[in-house]
Protein backbone atom coordinates (compact mmCIF):
# COMPACT_ATOMS: atom_id res chain seq x y z
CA UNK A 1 0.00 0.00 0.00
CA UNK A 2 3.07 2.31 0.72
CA UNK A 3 4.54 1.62 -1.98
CA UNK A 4 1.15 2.26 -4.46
CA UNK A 5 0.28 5.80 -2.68
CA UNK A 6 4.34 6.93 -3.80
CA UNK A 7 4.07 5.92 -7.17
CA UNK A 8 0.38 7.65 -7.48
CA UNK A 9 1.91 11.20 -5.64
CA UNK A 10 4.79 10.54 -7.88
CA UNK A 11 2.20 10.72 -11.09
CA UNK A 12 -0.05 13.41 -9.38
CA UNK A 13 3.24 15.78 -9.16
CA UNK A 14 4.19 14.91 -12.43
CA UNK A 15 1.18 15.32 -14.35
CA UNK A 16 0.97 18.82 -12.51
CA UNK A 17 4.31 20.09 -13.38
CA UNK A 18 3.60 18.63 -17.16
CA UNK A 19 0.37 21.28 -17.01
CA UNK A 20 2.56 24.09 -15.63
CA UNK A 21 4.96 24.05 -17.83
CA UNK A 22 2.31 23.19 -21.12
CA UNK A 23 0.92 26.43 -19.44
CA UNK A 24 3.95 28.81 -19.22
CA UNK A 25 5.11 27.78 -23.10
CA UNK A 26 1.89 27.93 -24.37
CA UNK A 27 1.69 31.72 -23.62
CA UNK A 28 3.99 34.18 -25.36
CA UNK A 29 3.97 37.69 -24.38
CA UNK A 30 6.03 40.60 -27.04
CA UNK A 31 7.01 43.83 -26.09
CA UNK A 32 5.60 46.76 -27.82
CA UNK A 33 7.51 47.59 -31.38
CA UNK A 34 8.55 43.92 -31.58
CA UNK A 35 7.27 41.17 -33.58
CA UNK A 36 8.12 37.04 -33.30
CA UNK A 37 7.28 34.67 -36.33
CA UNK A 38 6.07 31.29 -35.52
CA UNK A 39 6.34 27.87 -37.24
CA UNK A 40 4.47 24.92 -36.68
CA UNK A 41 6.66 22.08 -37.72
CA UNK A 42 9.12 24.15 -39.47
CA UNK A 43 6.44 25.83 -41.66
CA UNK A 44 5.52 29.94 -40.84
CA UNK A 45 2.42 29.88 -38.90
CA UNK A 46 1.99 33.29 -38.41
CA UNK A 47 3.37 36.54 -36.68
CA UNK A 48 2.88 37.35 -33.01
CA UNK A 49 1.56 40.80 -32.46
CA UNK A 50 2.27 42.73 -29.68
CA UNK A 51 0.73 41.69 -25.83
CA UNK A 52 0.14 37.92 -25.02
CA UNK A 53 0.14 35.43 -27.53
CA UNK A 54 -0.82 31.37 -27.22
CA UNK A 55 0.48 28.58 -28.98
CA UNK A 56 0.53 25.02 -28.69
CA UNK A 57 3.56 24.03 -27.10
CA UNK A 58 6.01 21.20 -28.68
CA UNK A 59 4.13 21.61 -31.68
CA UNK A 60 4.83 25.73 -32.24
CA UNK A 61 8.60 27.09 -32.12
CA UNK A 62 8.61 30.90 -31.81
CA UNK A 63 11.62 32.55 -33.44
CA UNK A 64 13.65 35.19 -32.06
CA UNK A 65 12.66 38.84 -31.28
CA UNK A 66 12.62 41.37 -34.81
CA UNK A 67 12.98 44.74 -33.69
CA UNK A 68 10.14 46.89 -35.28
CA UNK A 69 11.92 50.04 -34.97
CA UNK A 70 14.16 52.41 -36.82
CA UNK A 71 17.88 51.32 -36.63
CA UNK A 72 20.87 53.31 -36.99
CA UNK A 73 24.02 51.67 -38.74
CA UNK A 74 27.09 53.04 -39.33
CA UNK A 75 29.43 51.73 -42.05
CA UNK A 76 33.07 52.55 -41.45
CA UNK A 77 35.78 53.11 -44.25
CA UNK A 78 34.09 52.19 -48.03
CA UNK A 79 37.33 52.48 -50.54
CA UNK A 80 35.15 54.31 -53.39
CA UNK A 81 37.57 55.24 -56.75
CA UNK A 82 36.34 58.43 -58.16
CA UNK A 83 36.04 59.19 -61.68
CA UNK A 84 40.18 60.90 -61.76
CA UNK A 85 41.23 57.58 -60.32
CA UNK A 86 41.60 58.69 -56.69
CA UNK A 87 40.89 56.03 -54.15
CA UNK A 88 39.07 57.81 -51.36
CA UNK A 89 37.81 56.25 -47.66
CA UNK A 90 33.89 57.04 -47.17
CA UNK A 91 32.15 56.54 -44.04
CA UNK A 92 28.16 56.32 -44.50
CA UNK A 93 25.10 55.79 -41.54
CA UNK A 94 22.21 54.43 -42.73
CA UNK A 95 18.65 54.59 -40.91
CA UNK A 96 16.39 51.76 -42.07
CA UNK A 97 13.03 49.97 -40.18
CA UNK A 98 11.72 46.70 -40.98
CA UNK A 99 8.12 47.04 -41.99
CA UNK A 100 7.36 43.46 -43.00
CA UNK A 101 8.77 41.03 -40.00
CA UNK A 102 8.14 37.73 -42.37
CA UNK A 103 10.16 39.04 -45.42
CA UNK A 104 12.98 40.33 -42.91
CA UNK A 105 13.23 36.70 -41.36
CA UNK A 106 12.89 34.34 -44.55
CA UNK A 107 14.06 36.73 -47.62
CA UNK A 108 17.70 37.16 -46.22
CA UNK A 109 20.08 35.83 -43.87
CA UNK A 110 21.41 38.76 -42.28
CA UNK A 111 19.65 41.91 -43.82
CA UNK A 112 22.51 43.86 -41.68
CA UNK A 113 25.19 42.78 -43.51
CA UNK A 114 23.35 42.60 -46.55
CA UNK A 115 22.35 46.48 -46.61
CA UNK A 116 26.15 47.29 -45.94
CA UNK A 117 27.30 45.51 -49.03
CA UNK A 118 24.57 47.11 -51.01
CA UNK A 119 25.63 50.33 -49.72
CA UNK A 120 29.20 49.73 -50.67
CA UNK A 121 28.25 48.66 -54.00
CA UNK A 122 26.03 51.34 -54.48
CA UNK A 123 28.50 54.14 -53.21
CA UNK A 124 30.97 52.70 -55.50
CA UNK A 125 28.90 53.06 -58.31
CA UNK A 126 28.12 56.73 -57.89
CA UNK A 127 30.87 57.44 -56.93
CA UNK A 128 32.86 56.22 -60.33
CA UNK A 129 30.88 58.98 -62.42
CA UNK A 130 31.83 62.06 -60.30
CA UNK A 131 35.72 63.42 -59.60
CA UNK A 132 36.60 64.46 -56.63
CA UNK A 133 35.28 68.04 -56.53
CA UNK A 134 32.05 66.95 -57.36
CA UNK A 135 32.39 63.98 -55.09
CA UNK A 136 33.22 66.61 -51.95
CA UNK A 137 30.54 68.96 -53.32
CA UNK A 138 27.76 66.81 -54.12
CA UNK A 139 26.97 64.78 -50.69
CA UNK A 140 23.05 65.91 -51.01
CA UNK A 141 23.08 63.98 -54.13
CA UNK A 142 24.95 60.87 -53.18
CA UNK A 143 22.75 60.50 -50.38
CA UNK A 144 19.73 60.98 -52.83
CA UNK A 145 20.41 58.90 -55.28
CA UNK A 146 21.88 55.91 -52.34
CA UNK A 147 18.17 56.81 -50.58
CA UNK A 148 16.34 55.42 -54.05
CA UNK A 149 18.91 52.90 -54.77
CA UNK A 150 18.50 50.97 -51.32
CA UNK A 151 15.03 51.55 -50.92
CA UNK A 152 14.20 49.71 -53.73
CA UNK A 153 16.46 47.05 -53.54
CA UNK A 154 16.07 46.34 -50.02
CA UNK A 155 12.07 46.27 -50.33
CA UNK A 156 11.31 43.03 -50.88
CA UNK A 157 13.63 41.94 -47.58
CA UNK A 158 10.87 43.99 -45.68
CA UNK A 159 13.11 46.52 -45.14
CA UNK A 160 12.29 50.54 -45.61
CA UNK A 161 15.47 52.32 -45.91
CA UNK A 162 14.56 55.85 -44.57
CA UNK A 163 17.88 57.87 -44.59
CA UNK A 164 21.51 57.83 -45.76
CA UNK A 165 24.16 60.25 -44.87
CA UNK A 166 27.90 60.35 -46.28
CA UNK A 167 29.38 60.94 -42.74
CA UNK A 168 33.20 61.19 -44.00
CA UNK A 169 35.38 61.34 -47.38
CA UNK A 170 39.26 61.13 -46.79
CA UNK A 171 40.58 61.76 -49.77
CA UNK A 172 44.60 60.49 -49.77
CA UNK A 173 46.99 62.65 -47.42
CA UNK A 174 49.14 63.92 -50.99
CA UNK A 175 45.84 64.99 -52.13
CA UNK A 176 44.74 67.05 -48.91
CA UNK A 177 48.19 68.80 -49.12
CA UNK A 178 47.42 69.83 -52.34
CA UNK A 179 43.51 71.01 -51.43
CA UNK A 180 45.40 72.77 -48.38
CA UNK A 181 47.28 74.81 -50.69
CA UNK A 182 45.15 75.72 -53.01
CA UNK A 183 42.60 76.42 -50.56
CA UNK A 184 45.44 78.76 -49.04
CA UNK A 185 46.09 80.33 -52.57
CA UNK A 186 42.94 81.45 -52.86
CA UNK A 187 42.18 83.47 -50.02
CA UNK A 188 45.14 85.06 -50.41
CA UNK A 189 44.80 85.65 -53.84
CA UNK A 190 41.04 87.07 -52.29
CA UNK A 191 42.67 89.09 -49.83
CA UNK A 192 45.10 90.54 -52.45
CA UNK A 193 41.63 91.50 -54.56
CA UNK A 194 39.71 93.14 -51.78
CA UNK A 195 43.20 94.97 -50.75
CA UNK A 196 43.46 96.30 -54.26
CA UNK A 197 39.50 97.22 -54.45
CA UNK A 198 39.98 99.14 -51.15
CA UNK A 199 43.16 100.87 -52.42
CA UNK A 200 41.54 101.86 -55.95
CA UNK A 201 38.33 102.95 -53.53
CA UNK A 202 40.72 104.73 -51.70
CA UNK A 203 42.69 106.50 -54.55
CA UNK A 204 39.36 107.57 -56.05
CA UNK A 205 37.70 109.32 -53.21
CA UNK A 206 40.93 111.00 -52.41
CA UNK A 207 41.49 112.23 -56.22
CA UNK A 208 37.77 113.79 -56.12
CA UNK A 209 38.25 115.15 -52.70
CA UNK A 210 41.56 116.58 -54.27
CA UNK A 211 39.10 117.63 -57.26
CA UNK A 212 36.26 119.38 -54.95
CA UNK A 213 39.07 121.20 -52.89
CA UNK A 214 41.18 122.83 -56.15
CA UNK A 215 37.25 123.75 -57.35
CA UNK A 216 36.32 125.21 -54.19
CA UNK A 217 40.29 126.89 -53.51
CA UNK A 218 39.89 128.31 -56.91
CA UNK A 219 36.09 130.05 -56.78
CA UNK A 220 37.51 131.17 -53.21
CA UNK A 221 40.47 132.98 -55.61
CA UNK A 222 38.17 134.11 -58.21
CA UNK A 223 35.82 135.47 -55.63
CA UNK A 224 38.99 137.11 -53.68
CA UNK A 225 40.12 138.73 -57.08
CA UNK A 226 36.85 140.12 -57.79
CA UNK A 227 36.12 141.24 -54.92
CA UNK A 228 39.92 142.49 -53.99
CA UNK A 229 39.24 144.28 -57.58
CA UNK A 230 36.20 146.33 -57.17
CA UNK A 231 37.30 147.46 -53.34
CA UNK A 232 40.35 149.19 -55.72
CA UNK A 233 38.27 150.21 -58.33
CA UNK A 234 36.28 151.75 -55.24
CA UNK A 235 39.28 153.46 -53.84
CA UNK A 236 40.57 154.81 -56.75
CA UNK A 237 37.22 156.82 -58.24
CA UNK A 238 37.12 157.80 -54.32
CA UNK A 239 40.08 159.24 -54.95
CA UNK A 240 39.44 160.27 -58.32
CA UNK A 241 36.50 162.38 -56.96
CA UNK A 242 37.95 163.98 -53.80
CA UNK A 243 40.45 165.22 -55.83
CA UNK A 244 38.18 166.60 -59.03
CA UNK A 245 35.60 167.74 -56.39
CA UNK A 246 38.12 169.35 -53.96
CA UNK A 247 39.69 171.16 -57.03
CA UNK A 248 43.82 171.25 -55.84
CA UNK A 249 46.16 174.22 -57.22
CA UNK A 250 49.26 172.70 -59.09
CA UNK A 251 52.11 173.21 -55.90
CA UNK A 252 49.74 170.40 -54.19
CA UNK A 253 49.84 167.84 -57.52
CA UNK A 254 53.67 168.81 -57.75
CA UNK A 255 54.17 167.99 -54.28
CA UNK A 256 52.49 164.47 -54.63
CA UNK A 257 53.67 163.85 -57.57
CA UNK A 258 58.13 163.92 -55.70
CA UNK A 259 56.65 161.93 -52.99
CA UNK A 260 56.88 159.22 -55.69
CA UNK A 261 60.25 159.78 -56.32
CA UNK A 262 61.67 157.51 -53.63
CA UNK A 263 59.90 154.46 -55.25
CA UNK A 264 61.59 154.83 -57.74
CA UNK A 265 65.05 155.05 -56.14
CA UNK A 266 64.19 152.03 -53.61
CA UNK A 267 65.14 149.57 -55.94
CA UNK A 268 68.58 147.72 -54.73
CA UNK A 269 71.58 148.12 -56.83
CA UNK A 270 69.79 151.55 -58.57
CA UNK A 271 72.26 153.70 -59.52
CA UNK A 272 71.06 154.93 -62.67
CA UNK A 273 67.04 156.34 -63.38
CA UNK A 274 65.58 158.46 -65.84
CA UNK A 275 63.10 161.26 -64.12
CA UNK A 276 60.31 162.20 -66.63
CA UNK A 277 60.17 166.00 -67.88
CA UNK A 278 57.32 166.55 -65.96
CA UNK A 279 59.72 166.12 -62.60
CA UNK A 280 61.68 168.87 -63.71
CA UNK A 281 58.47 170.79 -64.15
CA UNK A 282 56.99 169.65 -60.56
CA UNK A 283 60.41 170.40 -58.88
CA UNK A 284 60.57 174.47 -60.39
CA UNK A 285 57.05 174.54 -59.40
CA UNK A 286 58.15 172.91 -55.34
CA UNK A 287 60.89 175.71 -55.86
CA UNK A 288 58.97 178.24 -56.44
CA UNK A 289 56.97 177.36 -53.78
CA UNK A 290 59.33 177.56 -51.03
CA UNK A 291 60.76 180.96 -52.30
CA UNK A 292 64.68 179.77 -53.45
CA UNK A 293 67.36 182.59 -52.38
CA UNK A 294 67.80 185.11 -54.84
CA UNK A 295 64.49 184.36 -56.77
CA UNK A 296 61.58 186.69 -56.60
CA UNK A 297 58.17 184.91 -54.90
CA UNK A 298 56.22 185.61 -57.65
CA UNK A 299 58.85 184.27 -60.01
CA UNK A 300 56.35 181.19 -60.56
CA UNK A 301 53.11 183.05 -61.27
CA UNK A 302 53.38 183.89 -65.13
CA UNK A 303 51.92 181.95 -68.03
CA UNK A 304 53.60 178.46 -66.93
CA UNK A 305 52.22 178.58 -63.48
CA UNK A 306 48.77 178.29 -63.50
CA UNK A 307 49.49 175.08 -66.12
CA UNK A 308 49.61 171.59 -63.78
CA UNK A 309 52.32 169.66 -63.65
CA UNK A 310 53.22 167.16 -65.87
CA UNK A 311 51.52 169.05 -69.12
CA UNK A 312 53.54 170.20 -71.48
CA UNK A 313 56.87 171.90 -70.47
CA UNK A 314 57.75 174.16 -67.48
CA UNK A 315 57.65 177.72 -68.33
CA UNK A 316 58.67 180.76 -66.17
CA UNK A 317 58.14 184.51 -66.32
CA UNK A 318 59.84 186.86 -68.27
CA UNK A 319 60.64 188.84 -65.17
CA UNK A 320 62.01 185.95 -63.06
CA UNK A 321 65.33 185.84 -62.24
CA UNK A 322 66.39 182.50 -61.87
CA UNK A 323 70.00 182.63 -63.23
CA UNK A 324 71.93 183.57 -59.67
CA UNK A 325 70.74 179.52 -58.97
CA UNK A 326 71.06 177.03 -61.80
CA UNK A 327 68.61 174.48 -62.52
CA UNK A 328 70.45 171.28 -61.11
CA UNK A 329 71.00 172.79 -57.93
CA UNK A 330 67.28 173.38 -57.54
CA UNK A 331 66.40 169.90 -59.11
CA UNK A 332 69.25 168.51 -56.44
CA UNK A 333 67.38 170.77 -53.31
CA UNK A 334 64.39 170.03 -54.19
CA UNK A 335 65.58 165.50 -54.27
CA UNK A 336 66.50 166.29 -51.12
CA UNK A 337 63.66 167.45 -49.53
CA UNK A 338 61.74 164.66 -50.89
CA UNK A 339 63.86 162.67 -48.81
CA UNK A 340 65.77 160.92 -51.83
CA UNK A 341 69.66 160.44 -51.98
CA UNK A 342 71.27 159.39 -55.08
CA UNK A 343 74.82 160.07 -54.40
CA UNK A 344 78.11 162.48 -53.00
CA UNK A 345 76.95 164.73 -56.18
CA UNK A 346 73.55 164.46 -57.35
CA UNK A 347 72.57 166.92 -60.79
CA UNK A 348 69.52 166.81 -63.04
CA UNK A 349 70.30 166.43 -66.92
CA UNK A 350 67.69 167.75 -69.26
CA UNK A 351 66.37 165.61 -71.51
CA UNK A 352 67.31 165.50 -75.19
CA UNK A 353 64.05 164.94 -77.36
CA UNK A 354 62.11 163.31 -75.29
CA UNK A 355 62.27 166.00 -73.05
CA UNK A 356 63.10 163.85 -69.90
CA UNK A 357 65.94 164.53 -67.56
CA UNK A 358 68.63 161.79 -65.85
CA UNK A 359 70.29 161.87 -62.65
CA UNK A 360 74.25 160.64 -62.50
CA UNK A 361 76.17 159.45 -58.97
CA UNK A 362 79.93 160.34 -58.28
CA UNK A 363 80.70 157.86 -60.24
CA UNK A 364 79.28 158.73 -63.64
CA UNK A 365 79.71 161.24 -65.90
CA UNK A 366 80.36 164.86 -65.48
CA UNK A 367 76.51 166.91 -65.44
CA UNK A 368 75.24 169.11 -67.90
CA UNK A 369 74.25 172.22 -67.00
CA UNK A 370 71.07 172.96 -67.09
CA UNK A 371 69.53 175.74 -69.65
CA UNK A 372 67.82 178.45 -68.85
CA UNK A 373 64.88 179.95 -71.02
CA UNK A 374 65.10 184.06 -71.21
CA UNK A 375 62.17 185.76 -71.29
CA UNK A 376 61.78 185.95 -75.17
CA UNK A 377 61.81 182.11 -75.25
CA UNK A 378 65.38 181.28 -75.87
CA UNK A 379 68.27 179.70 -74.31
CA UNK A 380 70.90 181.22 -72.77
CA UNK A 381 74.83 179.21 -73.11
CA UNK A 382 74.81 176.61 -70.36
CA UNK A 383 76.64 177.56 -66.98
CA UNK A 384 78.37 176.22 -64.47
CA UNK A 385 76.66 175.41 -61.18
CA UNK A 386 77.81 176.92 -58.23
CA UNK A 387 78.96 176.13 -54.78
């Protein structure tokens, strides 16, 4: 009896821990975003959804978990030869997500490995129609035309390739050198451009600033001139008209007319000057003025007198007596008290035709005397001046 009541506990246990565990493997529970293919003696039965799932245990076998979401793999170092026959290192990341679970787990092997040889193979081929510049230029398009290329090949694995990205090209190190240099030659050749634009900018603002200010300078000249001009042409008929309206007797014009006289001696180096007739006229007229020793006062009051100095010659009375002092020493008297000194011996020479009359220093020739006019008109023979 003992031995009857172990073996049926013995059975009892059994049969219950058979149930539990036909219980636990009959129920299959997937995470969200996964998915689990079954097969039913090696045949797909059908794809287990999300939440808890039953099968019949010993008779289903549930294959391993397919991840339903978008995957990230990065492919490291694809030798690509360009079109120039440059063999450069490209580095792509590819985003895919497996839409059809079935396809993924009985139309490839490994659909990992085989996107990154269709990615290789693909790069390579667009790759070989572009050169380098357009290869380092043109990533938008590589990753276009990869997108497209994938897609469509990797569809029927049940695979949606969503994104490619060209994450590195290394061109060779000899090549980079060379891209390092020309990049450098270019910004400098740049720099030398914009240097020479802002130095032509430069040169041209300053040659029309020059431009304005010689424009300007000069209308401030003209207007200086003119107006410079007409304040002389002012003064002058000023002067013009205090003198017509104020009417002055010829000892006053004589007199103005020596204090000229020592402009025309304050030259340096003058030692020789010709004196107009009309000085000769304006000095017998200063003479007469003053009232000479031995002349009579009214010696300068006859026909010539009354004439202004400077018209036609210098005529005297027929009753003055003029010959005790010769011309020349009046002409000499009369230098000095303009305040002009010519010399030790200073004498006034007639003129010849032109009626004007020179002055000699020490050093010149001996004077002519002067000529005096008689009362009828005449000359009288020249003398000798006196002490």
């Amino acid at each position: 009896m003992a031995i009857a009541e172990g073996i049926i506990v013995a059975v009892v246990a059994f049969v219950a821990l058979l149930t539990v565990l036909t219980v636990l493997r009959s129920i299959r529970i997937v995470p969200q975003a996964r998915a689990r293919n079954v097969e039913r003696f090696g045949r797909y039965r059908k794809t287990l959804e999300p939440g808890m799932n039953f099968i019949i245990p010993f008779v289903d076998r549930v294959k391993p978990l397919i991840d339903l979401r978008e995957q990230v793999v990065s492919f490291m170092g694809q030798p690509v030869i360009t079109e120039d026959n440059l063999v450069v290192q490209i580095d792509t990341v590819l985003f895919f997500q497996v839409t059809d679970p079935k396809a993924a787990d009985y139309e490839i092997v490994n659909y990992i490995q085989g996107i990154e040889q269709l990615t290789a193979t693909m790069l390579r081929s667009v790759i070989g129609s572009m050169d380098l510049e357009q290869t380092l230029t043109s990533r938008d398009k590589i990753n276009t035309l990869l997108r497209g290329v994938l897609d469509d090949a990797s569809g029927k694995w049940g695979i949606r390739v969503t994104r490619v990205e060209i994450k590195a090209i290394d061109p060779p190190k000899a090549v980079r050198d060379a891209m390092e240099k020309q990049m450098r030659a270019d910004r400098e050749k740049r720099a030398a451009i914009l240097t020479a634009e802002g130095t032509r900018q430069a040169q041209i603002l300053n040659a029309e600033g020059d431009k304005q200010s010689a424009i300007l300078r000069a209308e401030g000249d003209k207007q200086a001139a003119v107006l410079r001009a007409e304040g002389q042409a002012q003064a002058i008929s000023q002067v013009f008209q205090s003198i017509h309206r104020n009417d002055p007797d010829p000892k006053l014009l004589a007199y103005q007319y020596l204090q000229t006289l020592p402009q025309l001696a304050a030259g340096a180096g003058n030692t020789f000057w010709v004196i107009p007739s009309e000085v000769t006229a304006a000095l017998k007229a200063v003479t007469a003025a003053f009232g000479g020793p031995g002349e009579d006062a009214s010696a300068g009051r006859g026909s010539g007198a009354d004439k202004p100095a400077g018209v036609g010659s210098a005529e005297v009375d027929s009753g003055a007596a003029t010959a005790a002092v010769p011309a020349g020493q009046h002409a000499a008297a009369a230098l000095a008290a303009a305040g002009i000194t010519t010399g030790p011996a200073v004498t006034a020479q007639p003129g010849g035709a032109n009626g004007s009359a020179t002055t000699t220093g020490a050093g010149d020739a001996p004077p002519v005397p002067a000529r005096e006019e008689s009362s009828e008109g005449g000359s009288s023979p020249p003398e000798t001046a006196g002490p």
